[in-house]
C-alpha atoms as a PDB file:
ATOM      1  CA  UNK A   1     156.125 123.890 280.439  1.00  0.00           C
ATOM      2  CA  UNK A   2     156.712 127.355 280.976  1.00  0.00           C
ATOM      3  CA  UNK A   3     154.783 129.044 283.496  1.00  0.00           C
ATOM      4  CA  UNK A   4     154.963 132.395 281.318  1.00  0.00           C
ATOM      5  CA  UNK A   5     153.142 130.580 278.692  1.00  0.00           C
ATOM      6  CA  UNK A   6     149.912 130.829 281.078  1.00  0.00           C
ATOM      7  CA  UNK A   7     150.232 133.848 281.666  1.00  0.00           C
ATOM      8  CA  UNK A   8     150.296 134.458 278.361  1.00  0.00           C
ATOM      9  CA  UNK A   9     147.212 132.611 277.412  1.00  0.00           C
ATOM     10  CA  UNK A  10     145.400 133.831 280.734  1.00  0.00           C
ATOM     11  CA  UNK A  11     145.584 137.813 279.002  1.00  0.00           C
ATOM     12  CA  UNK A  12     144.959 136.871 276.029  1.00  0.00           C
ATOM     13  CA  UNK A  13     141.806 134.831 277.258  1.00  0.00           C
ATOM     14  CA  UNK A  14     140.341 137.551 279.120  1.00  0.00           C
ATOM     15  CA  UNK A  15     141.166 139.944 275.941  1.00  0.00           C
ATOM     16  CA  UNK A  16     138.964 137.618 274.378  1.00  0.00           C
ATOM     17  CA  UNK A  17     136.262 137.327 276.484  1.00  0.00           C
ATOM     18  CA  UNK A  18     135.722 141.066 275.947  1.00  0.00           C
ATOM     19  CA  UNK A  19     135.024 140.773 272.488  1.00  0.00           C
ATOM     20  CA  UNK A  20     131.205 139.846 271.563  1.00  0.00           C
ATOM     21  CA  UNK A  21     132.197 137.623 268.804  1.00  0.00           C
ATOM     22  CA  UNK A  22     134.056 134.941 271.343  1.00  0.00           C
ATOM     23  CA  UNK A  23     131.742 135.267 274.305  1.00  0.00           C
ATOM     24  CA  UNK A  24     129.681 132.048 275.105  1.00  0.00           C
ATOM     25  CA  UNK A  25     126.369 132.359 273.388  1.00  0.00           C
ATOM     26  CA  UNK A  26     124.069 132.957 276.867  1.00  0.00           C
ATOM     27  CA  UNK A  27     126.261 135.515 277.782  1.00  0.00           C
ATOM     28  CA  UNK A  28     125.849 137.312 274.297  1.00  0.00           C
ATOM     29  CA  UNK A  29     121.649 136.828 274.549  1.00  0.00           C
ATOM     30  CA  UNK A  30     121.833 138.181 278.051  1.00  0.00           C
ATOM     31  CA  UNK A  31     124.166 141.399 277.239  1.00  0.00           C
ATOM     32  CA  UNK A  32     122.088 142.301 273.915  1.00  0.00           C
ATOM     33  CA  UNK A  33     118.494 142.058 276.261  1.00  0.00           C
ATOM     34  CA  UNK A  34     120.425 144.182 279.031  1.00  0.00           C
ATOM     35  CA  UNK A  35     121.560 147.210 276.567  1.00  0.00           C
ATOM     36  CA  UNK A  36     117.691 146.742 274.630  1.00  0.00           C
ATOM     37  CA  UNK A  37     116.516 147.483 278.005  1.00  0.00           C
ATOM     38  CA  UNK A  38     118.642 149.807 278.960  1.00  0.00           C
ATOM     39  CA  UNK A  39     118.353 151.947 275.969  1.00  0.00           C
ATOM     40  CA  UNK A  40     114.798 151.511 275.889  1.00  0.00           C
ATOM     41  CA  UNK A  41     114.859 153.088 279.401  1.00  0.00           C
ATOM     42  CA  UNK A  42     116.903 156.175 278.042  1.00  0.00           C
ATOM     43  CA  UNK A  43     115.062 156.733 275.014  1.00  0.00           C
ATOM     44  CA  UNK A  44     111.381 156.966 276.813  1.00  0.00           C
ATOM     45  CA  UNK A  45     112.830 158.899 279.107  1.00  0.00           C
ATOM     46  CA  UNK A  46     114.453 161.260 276.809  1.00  0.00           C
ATOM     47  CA  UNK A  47     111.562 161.223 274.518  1.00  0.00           C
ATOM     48  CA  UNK A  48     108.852 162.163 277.601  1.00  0.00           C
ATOM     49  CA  UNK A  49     111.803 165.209 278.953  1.00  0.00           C
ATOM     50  CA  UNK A  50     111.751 166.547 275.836  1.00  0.00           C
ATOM     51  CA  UNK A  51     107.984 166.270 275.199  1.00  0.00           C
ATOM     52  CA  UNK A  52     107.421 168.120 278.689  1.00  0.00           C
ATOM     53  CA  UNK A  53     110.023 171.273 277.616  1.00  0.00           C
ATOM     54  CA  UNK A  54     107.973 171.315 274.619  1.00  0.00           C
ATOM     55  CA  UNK A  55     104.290 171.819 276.619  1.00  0.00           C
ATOM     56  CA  UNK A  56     105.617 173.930 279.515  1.00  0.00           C
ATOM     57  CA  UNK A  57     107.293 176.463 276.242  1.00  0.00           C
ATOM     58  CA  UNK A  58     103.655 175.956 274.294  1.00  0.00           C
ATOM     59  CA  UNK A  59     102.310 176.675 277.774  1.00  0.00           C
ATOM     60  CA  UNK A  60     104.197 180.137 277.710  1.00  0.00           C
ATOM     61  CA  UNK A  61     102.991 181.083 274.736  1.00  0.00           C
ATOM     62  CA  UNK A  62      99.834 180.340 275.571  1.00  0.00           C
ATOM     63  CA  UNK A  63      99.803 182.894 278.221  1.00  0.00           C
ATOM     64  CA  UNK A  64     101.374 185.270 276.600  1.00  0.00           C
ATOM     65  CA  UNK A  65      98.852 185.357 273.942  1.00  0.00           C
ATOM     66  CA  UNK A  66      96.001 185.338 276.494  1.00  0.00           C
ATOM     67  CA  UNK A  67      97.514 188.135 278.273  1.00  0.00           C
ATOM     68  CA  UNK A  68      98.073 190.082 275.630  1.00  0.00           C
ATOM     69  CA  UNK A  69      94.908 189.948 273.790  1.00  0.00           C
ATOM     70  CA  UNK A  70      92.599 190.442 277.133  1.00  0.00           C
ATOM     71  CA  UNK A  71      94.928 193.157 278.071  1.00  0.00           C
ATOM     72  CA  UNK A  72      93.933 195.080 274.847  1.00  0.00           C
ATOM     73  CA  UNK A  73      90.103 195.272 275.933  1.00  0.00           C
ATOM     74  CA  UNK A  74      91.097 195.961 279.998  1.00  0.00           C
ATOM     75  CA  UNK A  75      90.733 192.253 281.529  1.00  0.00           C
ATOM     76  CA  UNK A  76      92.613 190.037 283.295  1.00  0.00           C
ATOM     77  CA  UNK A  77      93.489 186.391 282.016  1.00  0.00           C
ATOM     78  CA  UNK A  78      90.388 184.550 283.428  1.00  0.00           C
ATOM     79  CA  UNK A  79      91.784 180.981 282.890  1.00  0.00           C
ATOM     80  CA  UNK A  80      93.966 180.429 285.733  1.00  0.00           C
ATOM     81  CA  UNK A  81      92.030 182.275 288.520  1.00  0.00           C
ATOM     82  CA  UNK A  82      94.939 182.363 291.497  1.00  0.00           C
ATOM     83  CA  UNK A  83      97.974 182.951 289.243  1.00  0.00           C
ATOM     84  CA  UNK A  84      96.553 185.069 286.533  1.00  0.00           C
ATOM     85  CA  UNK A  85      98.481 188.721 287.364  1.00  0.00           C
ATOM     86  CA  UNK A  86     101.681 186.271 288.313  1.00  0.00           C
ATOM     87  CA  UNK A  87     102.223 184.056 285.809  1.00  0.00           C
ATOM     88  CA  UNK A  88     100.701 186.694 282.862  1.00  0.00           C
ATOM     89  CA  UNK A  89     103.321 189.081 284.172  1.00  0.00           C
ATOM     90  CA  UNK A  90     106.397 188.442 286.495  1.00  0.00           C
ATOM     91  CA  UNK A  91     105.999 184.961 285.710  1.00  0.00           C
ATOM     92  CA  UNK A  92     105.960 185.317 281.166  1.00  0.00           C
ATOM     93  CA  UNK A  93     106.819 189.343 281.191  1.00  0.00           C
ATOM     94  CA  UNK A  94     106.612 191.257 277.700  1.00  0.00           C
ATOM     95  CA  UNK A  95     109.098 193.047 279.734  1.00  0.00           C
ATOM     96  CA  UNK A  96     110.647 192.999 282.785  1.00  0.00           C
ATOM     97  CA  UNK A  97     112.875 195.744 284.874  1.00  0.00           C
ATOM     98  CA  UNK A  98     114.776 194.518 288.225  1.00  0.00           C
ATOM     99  CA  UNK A  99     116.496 196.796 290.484  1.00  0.00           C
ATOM    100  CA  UNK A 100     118.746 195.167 293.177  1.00  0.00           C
ATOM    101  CA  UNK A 101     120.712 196.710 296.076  1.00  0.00           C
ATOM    102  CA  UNK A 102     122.931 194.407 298.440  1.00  0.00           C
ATOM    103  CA  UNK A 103     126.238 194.034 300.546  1.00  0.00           C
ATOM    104  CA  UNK A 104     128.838 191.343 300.019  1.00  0.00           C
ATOM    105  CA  UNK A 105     130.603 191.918 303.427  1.00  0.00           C
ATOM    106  CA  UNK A 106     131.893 194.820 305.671  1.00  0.00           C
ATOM    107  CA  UNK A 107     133.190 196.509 303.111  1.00  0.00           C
ATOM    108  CA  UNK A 108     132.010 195.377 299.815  1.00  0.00           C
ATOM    109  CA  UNK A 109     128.582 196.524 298.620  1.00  0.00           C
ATOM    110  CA  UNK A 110     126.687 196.322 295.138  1.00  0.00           C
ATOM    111  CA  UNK A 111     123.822 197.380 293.158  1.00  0.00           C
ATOM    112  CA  UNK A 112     122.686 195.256 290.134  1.00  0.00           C
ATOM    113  CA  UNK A 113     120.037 196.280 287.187  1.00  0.00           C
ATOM    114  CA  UNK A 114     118.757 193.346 284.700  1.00  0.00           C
ATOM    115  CA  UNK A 115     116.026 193.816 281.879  1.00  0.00           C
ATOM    116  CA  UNK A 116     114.346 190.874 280.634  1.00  0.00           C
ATOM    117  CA  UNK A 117     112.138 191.446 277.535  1.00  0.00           C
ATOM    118  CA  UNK A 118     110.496 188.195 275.480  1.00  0.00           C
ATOM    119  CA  UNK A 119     107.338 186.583 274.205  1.00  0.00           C
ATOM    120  CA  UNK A 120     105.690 183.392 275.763  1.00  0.00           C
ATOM    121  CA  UNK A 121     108.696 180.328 275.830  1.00  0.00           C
ATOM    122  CA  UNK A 122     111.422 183.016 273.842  1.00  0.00           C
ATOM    123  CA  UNK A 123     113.501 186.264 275.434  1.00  0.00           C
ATOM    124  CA  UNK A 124     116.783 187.815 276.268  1.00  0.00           C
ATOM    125  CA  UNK A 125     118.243 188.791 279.393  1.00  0.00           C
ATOM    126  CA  UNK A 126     120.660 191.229 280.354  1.00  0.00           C
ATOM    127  CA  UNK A 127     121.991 191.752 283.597  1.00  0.00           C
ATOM    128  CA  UNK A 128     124.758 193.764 285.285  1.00  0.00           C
ATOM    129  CA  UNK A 129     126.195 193.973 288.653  1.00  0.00           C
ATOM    130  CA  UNK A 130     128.692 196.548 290.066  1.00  0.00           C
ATOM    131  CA  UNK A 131     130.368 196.176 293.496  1.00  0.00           C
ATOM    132  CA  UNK A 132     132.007 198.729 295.398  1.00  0.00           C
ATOM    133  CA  UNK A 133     134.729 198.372 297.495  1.00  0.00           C
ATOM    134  CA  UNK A 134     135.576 200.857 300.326  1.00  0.00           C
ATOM    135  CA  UNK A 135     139.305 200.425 301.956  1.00  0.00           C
ATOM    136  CA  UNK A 136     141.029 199.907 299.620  1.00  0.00           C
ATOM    137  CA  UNK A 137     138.686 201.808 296.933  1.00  0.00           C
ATOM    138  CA  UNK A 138     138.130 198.967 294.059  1.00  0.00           C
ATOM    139  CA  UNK A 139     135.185 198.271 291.349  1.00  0.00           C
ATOM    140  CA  UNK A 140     134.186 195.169 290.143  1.00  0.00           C
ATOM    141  CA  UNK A 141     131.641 195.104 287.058  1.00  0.00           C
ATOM    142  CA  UNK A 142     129.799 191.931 286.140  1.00  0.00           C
ATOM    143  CA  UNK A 143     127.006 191.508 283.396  1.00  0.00           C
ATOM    144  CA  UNK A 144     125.420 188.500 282.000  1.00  0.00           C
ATOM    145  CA  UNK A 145     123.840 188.030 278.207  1.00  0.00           C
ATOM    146  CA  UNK A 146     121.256 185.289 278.001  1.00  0.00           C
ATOM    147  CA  UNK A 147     119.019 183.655 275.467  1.00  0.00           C
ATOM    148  CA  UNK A 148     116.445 182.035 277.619  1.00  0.00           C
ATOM    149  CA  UNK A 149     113.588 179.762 277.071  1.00  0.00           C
ATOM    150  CA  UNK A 150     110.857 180.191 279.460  1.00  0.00           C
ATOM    151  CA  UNK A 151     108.993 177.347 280.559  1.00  0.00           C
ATOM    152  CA  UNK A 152     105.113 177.113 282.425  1.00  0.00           C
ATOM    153  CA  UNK A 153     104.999 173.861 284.201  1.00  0.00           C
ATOM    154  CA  UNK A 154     102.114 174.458 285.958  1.00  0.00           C
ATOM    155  CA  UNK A 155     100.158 177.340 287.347  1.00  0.00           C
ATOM    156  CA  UNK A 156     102.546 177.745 290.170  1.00  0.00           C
ATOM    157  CA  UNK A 157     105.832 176.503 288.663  1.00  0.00           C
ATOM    158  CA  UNK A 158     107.840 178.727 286.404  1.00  0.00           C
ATOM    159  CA  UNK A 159     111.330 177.287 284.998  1.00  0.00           C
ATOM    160  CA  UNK A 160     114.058 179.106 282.525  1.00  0.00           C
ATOM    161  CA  UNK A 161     116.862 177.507 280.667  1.00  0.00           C
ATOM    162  CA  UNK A 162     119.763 179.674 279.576  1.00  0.00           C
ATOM    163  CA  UNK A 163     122.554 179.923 277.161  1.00  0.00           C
ATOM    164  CA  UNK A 164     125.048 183.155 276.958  1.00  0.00           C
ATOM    165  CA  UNK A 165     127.693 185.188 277.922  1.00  0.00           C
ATOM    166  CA  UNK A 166     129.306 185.941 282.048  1.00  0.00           C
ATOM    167  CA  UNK A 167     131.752 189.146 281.948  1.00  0.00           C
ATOM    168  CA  UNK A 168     134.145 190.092 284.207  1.00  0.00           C
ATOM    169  CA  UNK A 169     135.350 193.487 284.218  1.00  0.00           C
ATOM    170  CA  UNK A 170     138.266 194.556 286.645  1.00  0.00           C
ATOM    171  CA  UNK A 171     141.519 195.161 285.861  1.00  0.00           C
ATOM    172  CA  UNK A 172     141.187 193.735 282.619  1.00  0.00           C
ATOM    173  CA  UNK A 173     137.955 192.048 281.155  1.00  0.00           C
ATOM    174  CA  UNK A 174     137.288 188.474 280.636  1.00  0.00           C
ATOM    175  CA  UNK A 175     134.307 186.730 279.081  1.00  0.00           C
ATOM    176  CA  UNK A 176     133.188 183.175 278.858  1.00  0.00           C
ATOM    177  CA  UNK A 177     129.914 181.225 277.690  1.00  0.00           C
ATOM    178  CA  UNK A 178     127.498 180.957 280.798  1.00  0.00           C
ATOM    179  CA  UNK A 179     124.679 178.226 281.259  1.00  0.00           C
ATOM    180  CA  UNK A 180     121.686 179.526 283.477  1.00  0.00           C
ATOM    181  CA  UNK A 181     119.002 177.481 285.411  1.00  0.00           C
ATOM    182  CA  UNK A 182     115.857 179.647 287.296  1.00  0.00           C
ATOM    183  CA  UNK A 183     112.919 178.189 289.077  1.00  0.00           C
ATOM    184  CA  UNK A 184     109.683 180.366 290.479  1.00  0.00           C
ATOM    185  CA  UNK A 185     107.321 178.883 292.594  1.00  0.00           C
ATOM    186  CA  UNK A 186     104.263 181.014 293.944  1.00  0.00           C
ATOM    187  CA  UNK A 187     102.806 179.860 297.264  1.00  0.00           C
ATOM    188  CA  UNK A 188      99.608 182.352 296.451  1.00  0.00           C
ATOM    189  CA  UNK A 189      98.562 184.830 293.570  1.00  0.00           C
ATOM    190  CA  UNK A 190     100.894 187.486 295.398  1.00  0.00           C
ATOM    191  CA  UNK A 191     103.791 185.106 297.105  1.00  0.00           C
ATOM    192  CA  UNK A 192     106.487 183.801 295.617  1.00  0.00           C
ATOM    193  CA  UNK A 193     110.258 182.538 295.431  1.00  0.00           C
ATOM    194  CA  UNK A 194     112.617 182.807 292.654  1.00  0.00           C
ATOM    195  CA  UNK A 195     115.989 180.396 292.234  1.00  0.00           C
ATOM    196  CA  UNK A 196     118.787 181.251 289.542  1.00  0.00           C
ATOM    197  CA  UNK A 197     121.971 179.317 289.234  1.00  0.00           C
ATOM    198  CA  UNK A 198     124.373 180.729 286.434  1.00  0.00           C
ATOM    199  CA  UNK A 199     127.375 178.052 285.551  1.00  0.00           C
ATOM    200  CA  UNK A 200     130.780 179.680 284.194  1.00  0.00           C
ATOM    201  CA  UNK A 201     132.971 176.667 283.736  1.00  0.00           C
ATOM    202  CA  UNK A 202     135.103 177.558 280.746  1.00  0.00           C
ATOM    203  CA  UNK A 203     139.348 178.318 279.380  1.00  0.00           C
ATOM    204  CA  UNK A 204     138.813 181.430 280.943  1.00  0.00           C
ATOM    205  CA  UNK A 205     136.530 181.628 284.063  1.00  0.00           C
ATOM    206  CA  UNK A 206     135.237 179.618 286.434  1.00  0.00           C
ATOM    207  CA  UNK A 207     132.009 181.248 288.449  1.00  0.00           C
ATOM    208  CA  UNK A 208     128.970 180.197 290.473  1.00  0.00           C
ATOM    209  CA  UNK A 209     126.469 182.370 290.795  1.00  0.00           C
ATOM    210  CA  UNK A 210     123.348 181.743 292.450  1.00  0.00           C
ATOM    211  CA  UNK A 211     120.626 184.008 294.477  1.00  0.00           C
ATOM    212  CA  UNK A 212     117.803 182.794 295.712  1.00  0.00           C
ATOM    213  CA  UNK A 213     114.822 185.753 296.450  1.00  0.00           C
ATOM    214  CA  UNK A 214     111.153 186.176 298.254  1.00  0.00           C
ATOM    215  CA  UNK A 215     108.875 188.678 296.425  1.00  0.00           C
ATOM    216  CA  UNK A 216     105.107 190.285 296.895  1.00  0.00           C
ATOM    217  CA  UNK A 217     103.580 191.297 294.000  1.00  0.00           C
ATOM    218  CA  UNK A 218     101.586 194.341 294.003  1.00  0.00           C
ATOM    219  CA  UNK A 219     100.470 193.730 290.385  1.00  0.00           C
ATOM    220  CA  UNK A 220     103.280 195.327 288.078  1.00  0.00           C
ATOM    221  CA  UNK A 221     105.346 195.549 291.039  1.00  0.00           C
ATOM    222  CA  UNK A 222     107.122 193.096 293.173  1.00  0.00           C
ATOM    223  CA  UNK A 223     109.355 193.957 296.163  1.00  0.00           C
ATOM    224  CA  UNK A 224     112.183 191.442 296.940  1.00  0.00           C
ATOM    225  CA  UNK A 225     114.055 190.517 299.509  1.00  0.00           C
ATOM    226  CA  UNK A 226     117.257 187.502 298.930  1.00  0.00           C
ATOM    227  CA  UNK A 227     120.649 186.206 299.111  1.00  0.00           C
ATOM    228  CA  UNK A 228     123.029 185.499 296.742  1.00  0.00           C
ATOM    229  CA  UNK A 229     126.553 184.015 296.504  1.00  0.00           C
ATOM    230  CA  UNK A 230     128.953 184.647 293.673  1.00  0.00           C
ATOM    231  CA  UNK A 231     131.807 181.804 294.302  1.00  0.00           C
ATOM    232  CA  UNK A 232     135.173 182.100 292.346  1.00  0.00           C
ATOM    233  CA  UNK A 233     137.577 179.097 293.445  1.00  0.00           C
ATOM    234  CA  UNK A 234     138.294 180.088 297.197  1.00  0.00           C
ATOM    235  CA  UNK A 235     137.072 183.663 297.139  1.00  0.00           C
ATOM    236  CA  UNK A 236     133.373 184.580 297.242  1.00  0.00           C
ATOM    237  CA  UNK A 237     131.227 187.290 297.457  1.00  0.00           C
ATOM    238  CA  UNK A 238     128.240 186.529 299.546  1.00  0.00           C
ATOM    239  CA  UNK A 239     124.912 189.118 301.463  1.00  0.00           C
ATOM    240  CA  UNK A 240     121.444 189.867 301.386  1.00  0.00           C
ATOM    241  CA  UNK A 241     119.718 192.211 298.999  1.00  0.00           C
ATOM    242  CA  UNK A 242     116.502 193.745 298.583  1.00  0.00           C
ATOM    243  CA  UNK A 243     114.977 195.177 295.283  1.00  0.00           C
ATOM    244  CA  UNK A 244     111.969 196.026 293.164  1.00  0.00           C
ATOM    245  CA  UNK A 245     110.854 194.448 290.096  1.00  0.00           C
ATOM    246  CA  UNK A 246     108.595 196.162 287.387  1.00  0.00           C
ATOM    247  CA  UNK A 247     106.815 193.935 285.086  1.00  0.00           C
ATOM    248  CA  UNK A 248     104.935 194.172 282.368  1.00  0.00           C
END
């Protein structure tokens, strides 16, 4: 007898023994109770994430509206005592006016301007960033274009999701679609930290951008004071900055 023969047999045997139909009944019983629970798993988890994007957006709305209609006869939102100026107004802004100035290096410094304007869970964001170079003399122009959807966790947690547009605009200008990620926090009714993480991973660029910021609200206004890192392959741009943010 041919030794190829078995070898022959032995691949198609363990072909086999990959197909459902030909496994040994046990193994069948136990494969269909793993992938019940399994997908069971994924589905109640997928069905309580989505369930708790849907309250934290309701949640924004439902600030938004109390803001705005206690705002028309002079009052503060009474319902969440410690947060009420934060969350009503840097946290779920009608509108929103940042103004950032920081230094990537020695020689490299920028100033950046965004302008958020929404209502509750819904808003768009536009941001632009301009750094200066001084030996050699250079400009480098970057906005962003985002649909967001704001999200209330709780009275101190504040998270956006984000879909758009990153631009480049140098010696030429190049675009691609952008995902964006931003978390608040506020320690008190005046403390607070921001994270943002915009995602460029497309045909035509590939960016990380991500700042991370303290602010003190004085009601509509909140002086910052942060770091942030713009990471392209092997060559990043990376300082403090310190801004103002006007809220409404």
């Amino acid at each position: 007898m041919s030794f190829a023969d078995r070898l022959d047999d032995f691949e198609v045997d363990a072909k086999t023994k990959k197909s459902s139909s030909k496994a040994p009944k046990n193994e069948q019983n136990n494969s269909k109770l793993s992938n019940f629970i399994f997908e069971g798993f994924f589905y109640d988890v997928g069905v309580s994430f989505v369930q708790a994007i849907s309250d934290a957006g309701a949640a924004s709305f439902k600030r938004a509206s109390s803001y705005s209609d206690q705002h028309k006869v002079g009052q503060e939102p009474s319902d969440s005592p410690i947060f009420a100026t934060a969350i009503g107004k840097r946290y779920v802004p009608f509108v929103r006016l940042d103004l950032q100035h920081g230094s990537a290096g020695d020689d490299v410094s920028f100033n950046d301007m965004s302008i958020e304007t929404g209502y509750g869970a819904v808003a768009l964001l536009y941001r632009n960033s301009l750094y200066k170079e001084r030996d050699p003399a250079d400009e480098l122009s970057m906005d962003q274009l985002f649909l967001l959807y704001r999200m209330l966790v709780s009275e101190r947690v504040k998270t956006d999701l984000g879909i758009g547009r990153y631009r480049v605009m140098g010696n030429d200008s190049t675009s691609d679609i952008a995902l964006k990620f931003a978390l608040g926090f506020n320690f008190t009714k005046k403390l607070g930290i921001e994270i943002s993480s915009v995602s460029v991973h497309g045909a035509n660029l590939d960016i990380a951008d991500r700042e991370f910021g303290i602010l003190y609200d004085f009601d509509a206004l909140s002086l910052k004071l942060g770091y942030r890192s713009v990471d392209a392959d092997s060559h990043q741009l990376r300082g403090i900055l310190a801004g103002l943010s006007f809220q409404y």
